[in-house]
Protein backbone atom coordinates (compact mmCIF):
# COMPACT_ATOMS: atom_id res chain seq x y z
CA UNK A 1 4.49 -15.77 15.96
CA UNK A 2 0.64 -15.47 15.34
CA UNK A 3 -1.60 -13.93 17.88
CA UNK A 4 -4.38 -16.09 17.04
CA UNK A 5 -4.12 -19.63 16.25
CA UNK A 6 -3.86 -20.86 13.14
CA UNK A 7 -6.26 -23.60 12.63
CA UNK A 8 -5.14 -27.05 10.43
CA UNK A 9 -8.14 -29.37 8.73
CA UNK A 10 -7.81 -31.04 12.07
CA UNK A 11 -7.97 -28.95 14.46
CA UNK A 12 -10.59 -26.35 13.11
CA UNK A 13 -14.03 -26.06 13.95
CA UNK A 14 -16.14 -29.11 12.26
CA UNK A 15 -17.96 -26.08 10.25
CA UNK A 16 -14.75 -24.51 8.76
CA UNK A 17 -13.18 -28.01 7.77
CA UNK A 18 -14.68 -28.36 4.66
CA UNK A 19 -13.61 -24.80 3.57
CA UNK A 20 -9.90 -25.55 4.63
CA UNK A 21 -10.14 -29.35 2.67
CA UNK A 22 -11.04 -27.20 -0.81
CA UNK A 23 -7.94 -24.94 0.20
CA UNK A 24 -5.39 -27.73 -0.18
CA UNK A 25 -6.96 -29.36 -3.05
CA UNK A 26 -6.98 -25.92 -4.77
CA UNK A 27 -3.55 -24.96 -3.66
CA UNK A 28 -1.59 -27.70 -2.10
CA UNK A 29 -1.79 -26.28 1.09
CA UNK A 30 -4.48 -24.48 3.16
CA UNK A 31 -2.70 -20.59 3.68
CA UNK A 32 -2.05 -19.54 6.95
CA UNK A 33 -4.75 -16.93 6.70
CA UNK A 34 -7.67 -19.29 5.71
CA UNK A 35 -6.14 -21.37 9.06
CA UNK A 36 -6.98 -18.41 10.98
CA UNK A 37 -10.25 -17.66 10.02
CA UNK A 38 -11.25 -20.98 10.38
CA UNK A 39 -11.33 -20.28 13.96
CA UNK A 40 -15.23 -18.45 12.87
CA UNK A 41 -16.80 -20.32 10.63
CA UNK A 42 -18.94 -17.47 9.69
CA UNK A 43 -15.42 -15.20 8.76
CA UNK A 44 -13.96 -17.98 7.04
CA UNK A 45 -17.51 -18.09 4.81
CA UNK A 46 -17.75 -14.64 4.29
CA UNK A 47 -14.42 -14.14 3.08
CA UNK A 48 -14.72 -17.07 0.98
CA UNK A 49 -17.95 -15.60 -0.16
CA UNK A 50 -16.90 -12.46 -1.27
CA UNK A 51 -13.25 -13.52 -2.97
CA UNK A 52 -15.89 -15.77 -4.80
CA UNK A 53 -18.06 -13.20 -5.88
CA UNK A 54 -15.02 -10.79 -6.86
CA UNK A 55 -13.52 -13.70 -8.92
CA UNK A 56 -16.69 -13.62 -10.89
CA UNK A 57 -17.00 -10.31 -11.58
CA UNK A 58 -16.18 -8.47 -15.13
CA UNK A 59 -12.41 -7.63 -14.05
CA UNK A 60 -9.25 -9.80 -16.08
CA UNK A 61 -7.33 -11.48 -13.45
CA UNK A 62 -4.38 -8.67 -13.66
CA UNK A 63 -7.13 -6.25 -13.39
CA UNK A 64 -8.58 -8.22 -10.40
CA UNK A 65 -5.11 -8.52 -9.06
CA UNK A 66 -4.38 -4.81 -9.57
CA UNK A 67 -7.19 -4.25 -7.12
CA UNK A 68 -6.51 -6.44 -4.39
CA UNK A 69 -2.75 -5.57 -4.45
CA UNK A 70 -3.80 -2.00 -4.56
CA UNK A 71 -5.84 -2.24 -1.57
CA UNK A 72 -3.37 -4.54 0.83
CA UNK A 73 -0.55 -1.64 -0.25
CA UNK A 74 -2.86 1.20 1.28
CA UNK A 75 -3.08 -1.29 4.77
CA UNK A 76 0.28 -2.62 4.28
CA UNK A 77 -0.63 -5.93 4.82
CA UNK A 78 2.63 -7.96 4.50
CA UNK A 79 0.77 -11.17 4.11
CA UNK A 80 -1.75 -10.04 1.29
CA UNK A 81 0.94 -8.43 -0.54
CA UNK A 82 3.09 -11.54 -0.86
CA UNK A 83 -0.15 -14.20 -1.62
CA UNK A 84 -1.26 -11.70 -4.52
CA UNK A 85 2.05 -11.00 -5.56
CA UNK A 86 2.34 -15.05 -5.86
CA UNK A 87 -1.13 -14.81 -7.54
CA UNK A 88 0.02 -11.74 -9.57
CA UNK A 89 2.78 -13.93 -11.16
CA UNK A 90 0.48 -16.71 -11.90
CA UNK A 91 -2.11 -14.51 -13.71
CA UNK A 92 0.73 -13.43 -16.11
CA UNK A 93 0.82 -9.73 -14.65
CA UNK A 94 3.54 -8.12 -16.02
CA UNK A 95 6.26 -7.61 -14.12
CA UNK A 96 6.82 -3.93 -14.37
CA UNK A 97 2.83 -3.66 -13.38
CA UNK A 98 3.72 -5.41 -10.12
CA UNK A 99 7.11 -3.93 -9.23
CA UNK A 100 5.20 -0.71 -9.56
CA UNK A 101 2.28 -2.36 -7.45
CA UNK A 102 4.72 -3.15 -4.25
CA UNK A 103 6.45 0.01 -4.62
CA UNK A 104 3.78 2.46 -4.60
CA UNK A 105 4.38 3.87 -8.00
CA UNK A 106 2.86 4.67 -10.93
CA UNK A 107 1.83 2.05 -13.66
CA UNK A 108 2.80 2.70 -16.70
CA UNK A 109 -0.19 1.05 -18.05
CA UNK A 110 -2.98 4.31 -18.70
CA UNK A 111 -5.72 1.88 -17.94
CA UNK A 112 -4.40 -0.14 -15.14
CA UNK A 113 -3.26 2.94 -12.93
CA UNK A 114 -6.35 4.15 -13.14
CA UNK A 115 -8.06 0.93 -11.52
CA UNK A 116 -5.11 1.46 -8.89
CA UNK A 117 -6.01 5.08 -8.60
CA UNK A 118 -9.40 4.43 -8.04
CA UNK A 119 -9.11 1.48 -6.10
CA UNK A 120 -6.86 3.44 -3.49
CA UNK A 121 -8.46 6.60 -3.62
CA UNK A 122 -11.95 4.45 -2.66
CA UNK A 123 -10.18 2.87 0.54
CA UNK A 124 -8.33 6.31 1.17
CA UNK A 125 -11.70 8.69 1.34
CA UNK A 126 -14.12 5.65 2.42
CA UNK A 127 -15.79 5.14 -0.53
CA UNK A 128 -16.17 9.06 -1.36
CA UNK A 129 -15.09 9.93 -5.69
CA UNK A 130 -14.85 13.32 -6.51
CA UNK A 131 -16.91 13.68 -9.81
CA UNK A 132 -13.75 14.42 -12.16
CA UNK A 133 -12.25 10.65 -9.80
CA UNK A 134 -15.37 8.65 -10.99
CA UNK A 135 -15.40 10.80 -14.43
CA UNK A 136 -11.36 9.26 -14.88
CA UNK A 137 -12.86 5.78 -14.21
CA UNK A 138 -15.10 5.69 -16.48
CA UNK A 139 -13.40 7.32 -19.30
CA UNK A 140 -10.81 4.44 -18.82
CA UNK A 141 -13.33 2.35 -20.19
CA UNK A 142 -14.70 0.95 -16.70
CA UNK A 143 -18.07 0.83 -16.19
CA UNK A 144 -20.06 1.62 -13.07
CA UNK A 145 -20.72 -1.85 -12.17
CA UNK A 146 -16.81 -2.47 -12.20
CA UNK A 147 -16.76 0.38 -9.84
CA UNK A 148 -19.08 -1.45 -7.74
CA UNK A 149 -16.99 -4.80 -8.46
CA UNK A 150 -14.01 -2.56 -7.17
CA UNK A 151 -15.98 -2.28 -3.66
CA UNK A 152 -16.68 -5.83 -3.56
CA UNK A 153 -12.81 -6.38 -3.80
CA UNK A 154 -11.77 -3.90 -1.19
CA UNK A 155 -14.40 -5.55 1.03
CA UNK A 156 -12.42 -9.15 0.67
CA UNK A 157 -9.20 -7.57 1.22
CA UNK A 158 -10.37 -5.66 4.23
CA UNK A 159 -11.36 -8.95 6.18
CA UNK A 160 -8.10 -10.52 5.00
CA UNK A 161 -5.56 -7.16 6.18
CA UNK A 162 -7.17 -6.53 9.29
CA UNK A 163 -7.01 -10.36 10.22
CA UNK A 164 -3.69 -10.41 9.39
CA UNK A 165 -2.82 -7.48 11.19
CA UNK A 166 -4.85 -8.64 14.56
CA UNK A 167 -3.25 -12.10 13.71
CA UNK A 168 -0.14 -11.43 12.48
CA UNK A 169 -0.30 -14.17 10.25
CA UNK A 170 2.90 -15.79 9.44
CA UNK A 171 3.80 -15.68 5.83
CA UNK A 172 3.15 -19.72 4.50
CA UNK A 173 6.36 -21.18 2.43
CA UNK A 174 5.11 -20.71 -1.04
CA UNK A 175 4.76 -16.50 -0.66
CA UNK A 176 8.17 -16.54 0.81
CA UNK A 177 9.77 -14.95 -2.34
CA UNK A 178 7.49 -12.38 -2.55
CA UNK A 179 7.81 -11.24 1.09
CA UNK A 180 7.35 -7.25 0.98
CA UNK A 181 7.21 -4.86 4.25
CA UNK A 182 5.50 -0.96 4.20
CA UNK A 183 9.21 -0.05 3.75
CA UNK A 184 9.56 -1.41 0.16
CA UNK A 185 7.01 1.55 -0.29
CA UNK A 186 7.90 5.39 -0.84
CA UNK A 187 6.24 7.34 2.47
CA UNK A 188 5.05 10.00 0.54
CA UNK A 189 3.06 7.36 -2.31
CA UNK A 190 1.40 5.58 0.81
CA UNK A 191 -0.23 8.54 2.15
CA UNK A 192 -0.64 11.05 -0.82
């Protein structure tokens, strides 16, 4: 059960209803999460804002995926993890990229580890790379901007796992299959 309401078209604020309408026309449904934020207007907009921006930048969507996955793993956030492992899917990630993803591994993929790499090591030290961490990133053929797109990302998923952990947000219908829990992941790869 959710500790915060979660809002429908109707029953949001009159400033958050137009977000919410765009959410079932895009999806078919407006997410549980985007229900509760509705609750603030201005979180609702600035979440939209940012996933916005971050679906604009330079990243493919598996790279863009690799991120956000990447980031809701380090705050196991069950919700997150199941919408961008739906999401995932849809982008055509393969599947051995995001069975590695929700376990906590290693990707095989040189390139896309090292976005996961990065990514977690930037939400690990707060944003601190070691020279020889930011050296890696680049030499993967990422550019600094990217890195800087990589922030942006971890900045949408950071509204989204902490409102889902204050909320508990119940998973919606369509995520259902993709359900994952902190335990899926090895101890020692969540913390390392």
């Amino acid at each position: 059960m959710s500790h915060l309401p979660v809002h429908t078209i109707d029953s949001a604020p009159a400033a958050s209803q137009e977000a919410l309408e765009g959410a079932r026309r895009a999806f078919g449904f407006v997410p549980n999460l985007l229900g509760v934020l509705a609750a603030s207007p201005a979180a609702l907009r600035a979440y939209l804002s940012v996933g916005e921006a971050f679906n604009a930048s330079s990243f493919t969507d598996v790279e863009r995926q690799v991120v956000l996955l990447s980031v809701s793993a380090e705050h196991e956030c069950q919700y997150c993890m199941a919408a961008h492992s739906a999401a995932a899917t849809a982008a055509k990630m393969p599947r051995d990229v995001l069975d590695a993803l929700r376990s906590g591994e290693s990707i095989r993929d040189a390139r896309l580890e090292t976005l996961r790499r990065t990514t977690r090591t930037l939400v690990t030290s707060r944003g601190r790379l070691r020279e020889d961490e930011l050296a890696a990133f680049l030499e993967a053929g990422f550019t600094t901007a990217q890195l800087l797109e990589v922030i942006a990302g971890i900045a949408q998923k950071t509204i989204s796992n902490y409102t889902n952990h204050v909320a508990e947000t119940p998973l919606d219908r369509p995520f259902e299959k993709f359900a994952w829990a902190p335990a899926d992941v090895a101890p020692e790869t969540l913390r390392s």
